[in-house]
Protein backbone atom coordinates (compact mmCIF):
# COMPACT_ATOMS: atom_id res chain seq x y z
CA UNK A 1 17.60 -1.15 -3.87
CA UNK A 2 16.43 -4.41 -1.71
CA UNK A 3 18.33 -5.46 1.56
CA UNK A 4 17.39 -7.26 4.03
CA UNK A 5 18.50 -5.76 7.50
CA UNK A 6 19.84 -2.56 7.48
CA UNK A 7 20.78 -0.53 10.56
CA UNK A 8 22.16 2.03 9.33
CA UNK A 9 19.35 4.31 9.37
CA UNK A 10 18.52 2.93 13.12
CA UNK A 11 21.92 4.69 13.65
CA UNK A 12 21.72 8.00 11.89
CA UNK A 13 18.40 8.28 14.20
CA UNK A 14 19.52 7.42 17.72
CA UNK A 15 22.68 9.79 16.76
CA UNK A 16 20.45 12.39 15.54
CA UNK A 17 18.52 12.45 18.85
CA UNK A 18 21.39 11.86 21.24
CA UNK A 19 22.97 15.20 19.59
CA UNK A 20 19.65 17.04 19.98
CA UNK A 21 19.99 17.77 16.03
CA UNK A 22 17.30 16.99 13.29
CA UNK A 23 17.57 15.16 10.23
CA UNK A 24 15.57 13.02 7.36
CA UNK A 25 16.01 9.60 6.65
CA UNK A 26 14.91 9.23 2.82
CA UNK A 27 14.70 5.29 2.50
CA UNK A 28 13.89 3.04 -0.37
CA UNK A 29 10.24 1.57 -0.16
CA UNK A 30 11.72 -1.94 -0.61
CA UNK A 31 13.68 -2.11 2.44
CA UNK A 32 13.00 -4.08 5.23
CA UNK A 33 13.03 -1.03 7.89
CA UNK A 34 10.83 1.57 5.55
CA UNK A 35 8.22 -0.91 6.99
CA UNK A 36 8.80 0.39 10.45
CA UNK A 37 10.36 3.94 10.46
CA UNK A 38 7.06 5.41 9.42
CA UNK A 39 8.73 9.32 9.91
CA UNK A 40 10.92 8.10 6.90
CA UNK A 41 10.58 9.87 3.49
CA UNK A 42 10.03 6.63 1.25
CA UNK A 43 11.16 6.41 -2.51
CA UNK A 44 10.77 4.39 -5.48
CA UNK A 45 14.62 4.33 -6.17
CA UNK A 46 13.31 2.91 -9.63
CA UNK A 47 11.65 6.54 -10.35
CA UNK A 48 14.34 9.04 -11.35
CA UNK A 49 11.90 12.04 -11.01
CA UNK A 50 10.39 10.44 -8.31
CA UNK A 51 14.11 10.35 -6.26
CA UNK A 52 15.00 13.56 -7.42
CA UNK A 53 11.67 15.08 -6.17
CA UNK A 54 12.04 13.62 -2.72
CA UNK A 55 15.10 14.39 -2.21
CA UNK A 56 14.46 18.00 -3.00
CA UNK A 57 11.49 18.18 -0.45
CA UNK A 58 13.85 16.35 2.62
CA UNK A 59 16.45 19.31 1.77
CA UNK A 60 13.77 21.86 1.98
CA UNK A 61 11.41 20.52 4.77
CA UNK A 62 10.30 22.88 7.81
CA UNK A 63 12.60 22.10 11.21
CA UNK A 64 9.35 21.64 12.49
CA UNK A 65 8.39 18.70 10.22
CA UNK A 66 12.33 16.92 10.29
CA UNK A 67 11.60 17.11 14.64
CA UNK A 68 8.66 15.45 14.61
CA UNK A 69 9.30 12.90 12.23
CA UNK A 70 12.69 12.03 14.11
CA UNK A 71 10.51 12.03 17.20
CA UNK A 72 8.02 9.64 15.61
CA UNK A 73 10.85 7.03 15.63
CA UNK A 74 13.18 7.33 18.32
CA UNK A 75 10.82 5.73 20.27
CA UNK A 76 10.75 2.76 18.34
CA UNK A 77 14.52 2.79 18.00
CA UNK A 78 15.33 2.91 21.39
CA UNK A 79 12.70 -0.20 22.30
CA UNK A 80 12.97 -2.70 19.80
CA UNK A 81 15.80 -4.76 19.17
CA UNK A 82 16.67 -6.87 15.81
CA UNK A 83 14.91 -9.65 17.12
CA UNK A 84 11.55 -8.01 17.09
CA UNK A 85 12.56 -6.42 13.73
CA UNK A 86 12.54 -9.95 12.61
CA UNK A 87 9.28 -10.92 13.79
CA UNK A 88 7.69 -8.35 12.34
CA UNK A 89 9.21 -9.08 8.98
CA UNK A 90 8.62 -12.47 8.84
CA UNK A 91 4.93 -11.79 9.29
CA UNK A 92 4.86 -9.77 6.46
CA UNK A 93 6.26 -12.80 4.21
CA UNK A 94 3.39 -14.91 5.67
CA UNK A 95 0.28 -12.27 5.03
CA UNK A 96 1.99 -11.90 1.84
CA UNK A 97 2.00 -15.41 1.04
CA UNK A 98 -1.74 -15.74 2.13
CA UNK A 99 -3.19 -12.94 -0.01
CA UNK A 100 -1.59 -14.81 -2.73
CA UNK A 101 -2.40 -18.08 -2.26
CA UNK A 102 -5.83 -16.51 -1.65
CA UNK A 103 -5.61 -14.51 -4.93
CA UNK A 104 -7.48 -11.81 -2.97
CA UNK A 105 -10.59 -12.04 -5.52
CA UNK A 106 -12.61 -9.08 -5.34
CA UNK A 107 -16.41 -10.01 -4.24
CA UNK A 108 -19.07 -9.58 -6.87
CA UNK A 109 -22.07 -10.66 -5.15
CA UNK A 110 -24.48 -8.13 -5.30
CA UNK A 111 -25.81 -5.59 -3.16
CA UNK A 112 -29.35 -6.50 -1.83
CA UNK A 113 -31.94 -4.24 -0.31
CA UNK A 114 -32.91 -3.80 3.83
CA UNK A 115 -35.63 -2.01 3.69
CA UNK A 116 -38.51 -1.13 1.08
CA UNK A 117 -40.04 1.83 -0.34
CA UNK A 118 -44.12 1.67 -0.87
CA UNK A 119 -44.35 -0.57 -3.54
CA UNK A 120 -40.83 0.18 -5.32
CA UNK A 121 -38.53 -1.74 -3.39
CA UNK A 122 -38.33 -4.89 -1.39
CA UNK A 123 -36.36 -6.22 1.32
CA UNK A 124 -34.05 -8.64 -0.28
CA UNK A 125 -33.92 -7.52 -3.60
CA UNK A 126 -30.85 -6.67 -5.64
CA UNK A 127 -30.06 -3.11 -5.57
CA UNK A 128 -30.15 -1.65 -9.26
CA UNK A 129 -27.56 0.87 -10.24
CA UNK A 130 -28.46 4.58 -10.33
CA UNK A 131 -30.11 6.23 -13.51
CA UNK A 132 -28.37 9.44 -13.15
CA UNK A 133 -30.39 10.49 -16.56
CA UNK A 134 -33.61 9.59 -14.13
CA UNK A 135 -32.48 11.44 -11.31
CA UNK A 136 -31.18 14.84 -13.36
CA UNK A 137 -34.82 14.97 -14.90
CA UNK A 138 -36.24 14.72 -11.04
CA UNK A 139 -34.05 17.34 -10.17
CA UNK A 140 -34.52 20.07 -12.79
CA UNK A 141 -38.72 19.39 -12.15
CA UNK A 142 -38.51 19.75 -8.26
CA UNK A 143 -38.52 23.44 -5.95
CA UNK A 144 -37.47 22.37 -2.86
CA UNK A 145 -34.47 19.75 -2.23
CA UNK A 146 -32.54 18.33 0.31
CA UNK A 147 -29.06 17.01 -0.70
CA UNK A 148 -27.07 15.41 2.13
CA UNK A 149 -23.67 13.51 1.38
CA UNK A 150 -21.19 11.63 3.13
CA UNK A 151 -16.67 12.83 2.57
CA UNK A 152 -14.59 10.15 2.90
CA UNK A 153 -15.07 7.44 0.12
CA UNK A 154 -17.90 9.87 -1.40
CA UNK A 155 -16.67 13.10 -2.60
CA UNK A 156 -13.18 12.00 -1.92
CA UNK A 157 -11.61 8.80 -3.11
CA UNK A 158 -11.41 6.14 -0.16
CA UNK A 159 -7.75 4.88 -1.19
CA UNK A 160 -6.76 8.84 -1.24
CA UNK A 161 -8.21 9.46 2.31
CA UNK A 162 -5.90 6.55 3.17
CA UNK A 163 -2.83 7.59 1.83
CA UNK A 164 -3.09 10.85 3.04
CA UNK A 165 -3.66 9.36 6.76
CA UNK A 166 -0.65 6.96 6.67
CA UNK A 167 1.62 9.37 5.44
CA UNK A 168 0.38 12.84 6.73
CA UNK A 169 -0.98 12.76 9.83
CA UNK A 170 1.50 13.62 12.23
CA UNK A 171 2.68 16.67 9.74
CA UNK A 172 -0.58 18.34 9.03
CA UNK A 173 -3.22 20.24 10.74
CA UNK A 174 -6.48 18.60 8.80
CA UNK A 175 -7.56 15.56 6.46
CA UNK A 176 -7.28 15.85 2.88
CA UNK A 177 -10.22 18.15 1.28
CA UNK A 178 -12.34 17.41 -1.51
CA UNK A 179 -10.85 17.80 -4.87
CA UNK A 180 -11.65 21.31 -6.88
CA UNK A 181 -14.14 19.63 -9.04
CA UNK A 182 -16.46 18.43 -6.22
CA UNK A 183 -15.63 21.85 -4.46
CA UNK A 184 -16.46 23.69 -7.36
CA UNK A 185 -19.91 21.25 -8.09
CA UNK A 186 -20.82 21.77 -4.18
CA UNK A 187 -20.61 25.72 -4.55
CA UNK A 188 -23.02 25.25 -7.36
CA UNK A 189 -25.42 23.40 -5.73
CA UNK A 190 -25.51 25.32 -2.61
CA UNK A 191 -26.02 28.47 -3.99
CA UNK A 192 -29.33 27.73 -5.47
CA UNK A 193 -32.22 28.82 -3.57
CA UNK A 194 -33.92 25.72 -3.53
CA UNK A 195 -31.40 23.51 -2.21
CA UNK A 196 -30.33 22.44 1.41
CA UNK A 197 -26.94 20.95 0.66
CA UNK A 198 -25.03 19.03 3.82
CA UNK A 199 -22.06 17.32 4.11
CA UNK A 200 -21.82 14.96 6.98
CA UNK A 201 -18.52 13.46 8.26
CA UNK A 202 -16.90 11.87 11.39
CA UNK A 203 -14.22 14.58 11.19
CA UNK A 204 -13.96 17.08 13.96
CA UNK A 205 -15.64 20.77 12.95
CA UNK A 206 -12.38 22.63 12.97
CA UNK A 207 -11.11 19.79 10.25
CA UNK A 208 -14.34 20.02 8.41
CA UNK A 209 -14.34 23.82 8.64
CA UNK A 210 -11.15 24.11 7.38
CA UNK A 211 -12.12 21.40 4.09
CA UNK A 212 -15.32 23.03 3.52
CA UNK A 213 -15.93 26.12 5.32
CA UNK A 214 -15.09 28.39 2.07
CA UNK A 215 -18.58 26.66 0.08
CA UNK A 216 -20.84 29.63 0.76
CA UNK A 217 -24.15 28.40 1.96
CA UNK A 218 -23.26 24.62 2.38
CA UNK A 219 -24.42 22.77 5.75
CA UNK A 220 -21.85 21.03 7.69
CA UNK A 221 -22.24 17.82 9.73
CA UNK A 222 -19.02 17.29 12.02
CA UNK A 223 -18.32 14.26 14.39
CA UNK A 224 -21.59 12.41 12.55
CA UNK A 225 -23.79 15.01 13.48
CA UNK A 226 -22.78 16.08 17.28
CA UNK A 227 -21.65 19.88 15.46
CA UNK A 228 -24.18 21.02 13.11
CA UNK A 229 -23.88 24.14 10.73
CA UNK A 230 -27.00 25.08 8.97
CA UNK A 231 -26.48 26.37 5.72
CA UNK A 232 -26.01 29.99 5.27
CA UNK A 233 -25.75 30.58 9.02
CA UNK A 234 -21.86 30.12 9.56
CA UNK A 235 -21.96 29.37 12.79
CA UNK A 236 -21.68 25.82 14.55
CA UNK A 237 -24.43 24.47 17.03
CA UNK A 238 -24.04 21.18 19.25
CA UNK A 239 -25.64 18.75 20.91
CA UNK A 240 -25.67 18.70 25.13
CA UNK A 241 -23.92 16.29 26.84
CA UNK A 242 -25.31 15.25 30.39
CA UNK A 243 -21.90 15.02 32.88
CA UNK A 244 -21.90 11.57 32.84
CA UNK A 245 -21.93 11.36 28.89
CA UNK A 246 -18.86 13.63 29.38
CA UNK A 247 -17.26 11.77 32.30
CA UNK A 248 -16.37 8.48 29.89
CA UNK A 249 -12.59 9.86 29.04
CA UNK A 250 -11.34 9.96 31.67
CA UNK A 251 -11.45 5.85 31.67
CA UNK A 252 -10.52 5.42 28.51
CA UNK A 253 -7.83 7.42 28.16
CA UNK A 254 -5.26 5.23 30.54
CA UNK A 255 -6.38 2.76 28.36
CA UNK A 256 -5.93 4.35 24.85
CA UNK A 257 -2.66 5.53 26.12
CA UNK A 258 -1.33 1.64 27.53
CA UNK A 259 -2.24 0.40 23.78
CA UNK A 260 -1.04 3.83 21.97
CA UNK A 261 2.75 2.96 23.70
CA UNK A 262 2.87 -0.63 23.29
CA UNK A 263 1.87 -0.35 19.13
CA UNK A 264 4.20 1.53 16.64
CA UNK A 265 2.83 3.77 14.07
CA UNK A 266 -0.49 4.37 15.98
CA UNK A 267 -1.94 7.38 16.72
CA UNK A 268 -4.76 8.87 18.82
CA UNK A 269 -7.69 11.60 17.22
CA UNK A 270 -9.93 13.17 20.35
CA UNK A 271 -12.66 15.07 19.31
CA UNK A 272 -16.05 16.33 21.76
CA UNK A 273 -17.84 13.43 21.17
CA UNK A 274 -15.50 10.84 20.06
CA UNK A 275 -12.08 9.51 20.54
CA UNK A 276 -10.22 7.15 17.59
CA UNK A 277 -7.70 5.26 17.74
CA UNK A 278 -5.85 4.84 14.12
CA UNK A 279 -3.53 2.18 13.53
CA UNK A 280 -3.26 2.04 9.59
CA UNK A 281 0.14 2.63 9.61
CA UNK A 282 1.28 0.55 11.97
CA UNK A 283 2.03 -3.32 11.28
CA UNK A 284 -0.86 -5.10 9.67
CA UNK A 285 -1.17 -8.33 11.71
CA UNK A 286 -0.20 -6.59 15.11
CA UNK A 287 -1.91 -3.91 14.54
CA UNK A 288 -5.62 -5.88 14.24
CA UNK A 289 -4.41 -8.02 17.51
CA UNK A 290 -4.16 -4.98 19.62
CA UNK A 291 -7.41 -3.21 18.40
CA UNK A 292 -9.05 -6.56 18.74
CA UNK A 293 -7.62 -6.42 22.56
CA UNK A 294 -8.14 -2.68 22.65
CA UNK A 295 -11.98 -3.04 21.81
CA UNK A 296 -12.40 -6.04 24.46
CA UNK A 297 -11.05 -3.45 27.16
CA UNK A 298 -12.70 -0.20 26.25
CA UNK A 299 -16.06 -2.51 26.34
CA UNK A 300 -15.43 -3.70 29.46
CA UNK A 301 -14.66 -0.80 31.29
CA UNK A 302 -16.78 1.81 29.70
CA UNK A 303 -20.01 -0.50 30.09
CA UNK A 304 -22.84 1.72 31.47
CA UNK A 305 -20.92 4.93 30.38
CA UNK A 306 -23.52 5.53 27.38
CA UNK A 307 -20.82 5.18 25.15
CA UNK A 308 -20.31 2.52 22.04
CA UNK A 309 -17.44 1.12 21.20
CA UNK A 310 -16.68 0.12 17.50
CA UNK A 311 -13.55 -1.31 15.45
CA UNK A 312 -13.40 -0.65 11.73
CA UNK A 313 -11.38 -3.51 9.74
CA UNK A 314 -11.98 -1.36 6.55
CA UNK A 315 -10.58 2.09 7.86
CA UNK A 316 -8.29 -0.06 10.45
CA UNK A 317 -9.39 2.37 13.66
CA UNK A 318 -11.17 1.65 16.91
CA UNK A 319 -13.32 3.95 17.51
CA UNK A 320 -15.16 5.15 21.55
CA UNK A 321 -18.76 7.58 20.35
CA UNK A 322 -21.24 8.99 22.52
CA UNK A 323 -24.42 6.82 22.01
CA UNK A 324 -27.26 7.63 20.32
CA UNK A 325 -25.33 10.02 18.12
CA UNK A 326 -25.39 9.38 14.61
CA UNK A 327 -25.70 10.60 10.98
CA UNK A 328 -29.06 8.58 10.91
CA UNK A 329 -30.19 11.16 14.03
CA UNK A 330 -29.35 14.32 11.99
CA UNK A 331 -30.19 13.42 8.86
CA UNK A 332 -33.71 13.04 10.17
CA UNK A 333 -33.62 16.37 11.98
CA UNK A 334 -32.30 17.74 9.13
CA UNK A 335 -35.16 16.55 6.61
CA UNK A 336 -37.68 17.09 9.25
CA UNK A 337 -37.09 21.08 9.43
CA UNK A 338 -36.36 21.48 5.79
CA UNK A 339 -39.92 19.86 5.15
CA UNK A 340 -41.18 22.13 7.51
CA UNK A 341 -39.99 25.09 5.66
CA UNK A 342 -42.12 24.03 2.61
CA UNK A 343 -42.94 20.49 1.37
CA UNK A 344 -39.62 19.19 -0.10
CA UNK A 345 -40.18 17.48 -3.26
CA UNK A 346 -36.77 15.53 -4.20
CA UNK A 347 -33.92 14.07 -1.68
CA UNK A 348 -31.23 12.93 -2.43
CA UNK A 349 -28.60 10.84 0.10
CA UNK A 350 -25.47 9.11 -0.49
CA UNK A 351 -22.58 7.66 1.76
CA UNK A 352 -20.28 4.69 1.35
CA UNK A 353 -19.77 3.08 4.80
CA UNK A 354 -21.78 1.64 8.12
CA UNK A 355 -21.75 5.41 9.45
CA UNK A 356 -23.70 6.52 6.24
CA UNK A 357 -26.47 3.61 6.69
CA UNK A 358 -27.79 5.13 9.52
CA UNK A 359 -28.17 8.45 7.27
CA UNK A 360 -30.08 6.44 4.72
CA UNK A 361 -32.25 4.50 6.91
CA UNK A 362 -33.51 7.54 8.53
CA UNK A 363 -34.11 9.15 5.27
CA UNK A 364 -36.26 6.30 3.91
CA UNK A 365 -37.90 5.89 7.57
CA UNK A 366 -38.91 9.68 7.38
CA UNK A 367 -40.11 9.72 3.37
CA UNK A 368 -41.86 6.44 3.80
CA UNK A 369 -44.52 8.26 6.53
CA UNK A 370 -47.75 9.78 5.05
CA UNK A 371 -46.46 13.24 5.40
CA UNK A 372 -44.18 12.89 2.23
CA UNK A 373 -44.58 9.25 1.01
CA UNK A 374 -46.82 10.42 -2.25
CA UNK A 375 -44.97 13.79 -2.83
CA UNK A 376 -41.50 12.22 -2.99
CA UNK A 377 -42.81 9.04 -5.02
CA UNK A 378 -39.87 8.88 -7.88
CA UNK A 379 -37.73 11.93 -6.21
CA UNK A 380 -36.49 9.76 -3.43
CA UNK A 381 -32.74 8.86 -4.55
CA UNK A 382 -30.72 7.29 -1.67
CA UNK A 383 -27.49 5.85 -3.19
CA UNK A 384 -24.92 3.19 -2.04
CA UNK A 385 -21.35 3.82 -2.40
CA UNK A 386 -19.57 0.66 -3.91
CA UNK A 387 -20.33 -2.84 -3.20
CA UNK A 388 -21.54 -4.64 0.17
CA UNK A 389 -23.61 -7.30 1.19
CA UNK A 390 -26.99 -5.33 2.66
CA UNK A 391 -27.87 -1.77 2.48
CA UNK A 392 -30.34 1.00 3.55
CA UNK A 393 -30.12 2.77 0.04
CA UNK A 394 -32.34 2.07 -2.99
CA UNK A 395 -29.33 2.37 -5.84
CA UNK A 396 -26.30 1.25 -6.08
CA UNK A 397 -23.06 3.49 -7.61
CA UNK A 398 -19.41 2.34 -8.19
CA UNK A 399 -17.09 4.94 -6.68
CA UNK A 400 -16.68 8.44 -5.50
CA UNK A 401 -15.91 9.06 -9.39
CA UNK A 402 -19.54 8.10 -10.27
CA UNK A 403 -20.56 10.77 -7.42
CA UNK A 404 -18.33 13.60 -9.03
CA UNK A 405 -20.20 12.54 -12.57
CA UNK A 406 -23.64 13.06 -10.88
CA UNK A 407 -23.06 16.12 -9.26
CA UNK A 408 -21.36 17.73 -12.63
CA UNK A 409 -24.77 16.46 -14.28
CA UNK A 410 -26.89 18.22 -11.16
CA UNK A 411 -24.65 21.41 -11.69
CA UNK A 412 -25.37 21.55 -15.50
CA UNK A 413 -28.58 20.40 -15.48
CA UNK A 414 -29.20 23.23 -13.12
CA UNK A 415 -27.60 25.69 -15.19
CA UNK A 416 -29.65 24.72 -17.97
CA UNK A 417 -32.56 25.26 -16.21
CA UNK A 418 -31.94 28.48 -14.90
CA UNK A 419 -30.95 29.77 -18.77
CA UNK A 420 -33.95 28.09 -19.76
């Protein structure tokens, strides 16, 4: 149940490996080493079911799946003694014992404006929450719309994408997809004819692809925007890199990889434009030192490379971009040509994080111009997911639940419309 130091299951995998063999280590999630053998299967031992279910799934897992997580780590096995086992523990104690002295209270200040819109909004003010009664009515009364929405903490749960990350990502080809409701709401939207519906992530195009490529009709915006898929055109465009832009890995690889070896539980994600450097599942406190150090040596070196360098307490990744890409830059291209098709009459943008602020600042950049300023006057909805300090958006909404709840009222409302 609880122990403190246990190396038994530091045996079973040095054994395991010296024999060439495979094997699972199911350990109890209140164990001191479950902290650190992140290829472990981890159980509530509390949770009958629970036990029972896990156990079933080690018996039955793919020879594939036991190698690599005995693979994951050996490596830490063989290079860490009980010594640093300690350490690590003993850290955990103390962050423990801060967040509780701290009582971790969640922040309620509210979000305030950056930006204004004619004479609706002002810089500074408090954000108000979304009317989504207000913003069904503009829908059902507009022809031509533009829809563009962030994944990760916006159609999909942010603590979800998490979870899935920490425990799946060495054992499965792509994230985790949307769930069946906002699948189901998305196919609605994007099959009516006067809708241009986008989803815009930082995954990679095969991952996105793979999470959304069945939604006949939706647009897909991969790596922020460097892969573009129109809707209803199925096929993936991308942006041209100069050879210098393209030149930039070859530096920061050594580095990635010096980091990557000396950090358990990391991992490495390399995409065209991008590479990211995850360490959610590795130790909390070491983990923020080295991408702390990690970000002080990728600046360094890649300075001049056209690149920008960013580390993400809140999704714990640094993370090496191409500049001037951006889901600000194709949100703008992507309201720009739909307006050209026809003047668009109602937009609607929402994202949760710093990569979605771009997207709305370029959307109320673009609406606020003569061109569309008067036309989009009460049918410009750009939405805030969850609380922060400053935002781009002109509404506020709680969580990727309130987003599934708006789009079910968009589908309906839509529906109605079309018996009516």
């Amino acid at each position: 149940m609880k122990d403190g130091l246990n190396l038994l299951p530091f045996e079973y995998i040095h054994t395991k490996h010296s024999q060439q063999a495979s094997g699972v280590v199911v350990l109890s999630e209140f164990v001191g080493c479950a902290h650190v053998l992140n290829g472990c299967v981890r159980i509530n031992p509390f949770n009958l079911e629970h036990v029972v279910e896990q156990l079933d799934a080690a018996l039955s897992m793919p020879p594939s799946e036991r190698a690599a997580r005995l693979s994951k780590d050996h490596s830490f096995v063989a290079s860490h003694t009980t010594r640093t086992w300690l350490h690590v523990a003993v850290q955990d104690m103390r962050r423990t014992a801060a967040l509780h002295a701290s009582g971790e209270a969640s922040s309620s200040r509210p979000t305030l404006a950056l930006c204004s819109f004619g004479s609706e909004m002002r810089a500074g003010q408090q954000l108000p929450p979304l009317n989504v009664e207000a913003l069904a009515r503009a829908y059902v009364q507009s022809t031509r719309r533009l829809i563009l929405l962030g994944l990760d903490g916006t159609l999909i749960q942010q603590e979800k994408v998490m979870h899935h990350r920490k425990m799946f990502h060495d054992f499965s080809d792509h994230s985790l997809p949307p769930p069946p409701a906002a699948l189901h709401c998305l196919a609605a939207l994007a099959s009516d004819p006067c809708n241009q519906v986008y989803v815009i992530s930082g995954r990679s195009a095969s991952d996105l692809e793979a999470c959304l490529g069945n939604v006949d009709g939706l647009g897909l915006g991969a790596e922020l925007g460097f892969m573009q898929m129109r809707p209803r055109s199925g096929k993936w465009l991308k942006r041209e890199l100069s050879p210098a832009q393209e030149r930039w890995k070859d530096t920061a690889r050594p580095i990635f990889e010096r980091f990557t070896l000396r950090t358990n539980g990391v991992y490495m994600s390399w995409q065209e434009s991008a590479a990211i450097w995850c360490y959610h599942n590795a130790d909390p406190d070491y983990g923020r030192f080295q991408a702390r150090q990690l970000t002080v040596a990728l600046k360094e070196q890649l300075k001049g490379t056209g690149v920008s360098v960013l580390h993400s307490l809140s999704k714990c990744q640094v993370e090496v971009r191409i500049g001037a890409i951006n889901k600000g830059v194709f949100a703008d291209a992507a309201l720009t040509e739909a307006h050209a098709g026809g003047p668009v009459d109602f937009v609607l943008a929402i994202g949760d994080d710093d990569d979605d602020e771009y997207m709305l600042s370029a959307v109320t950049a673009r609406a606020s111009g003569p061109a569309m300023l008067e036309r989009l006057r009460g049918r410009l909805f750009t939405v805030a997911v969850g609380s922060k300090d400053y935002s781009h958006a002109r509404f506020v909404c709680e969580s990727s639940r309130t987003v599934l709840q708006l789009m079910q009222t968009l589908r309906d409302g839509r529906d109605a419309s079309f018996r009516s």
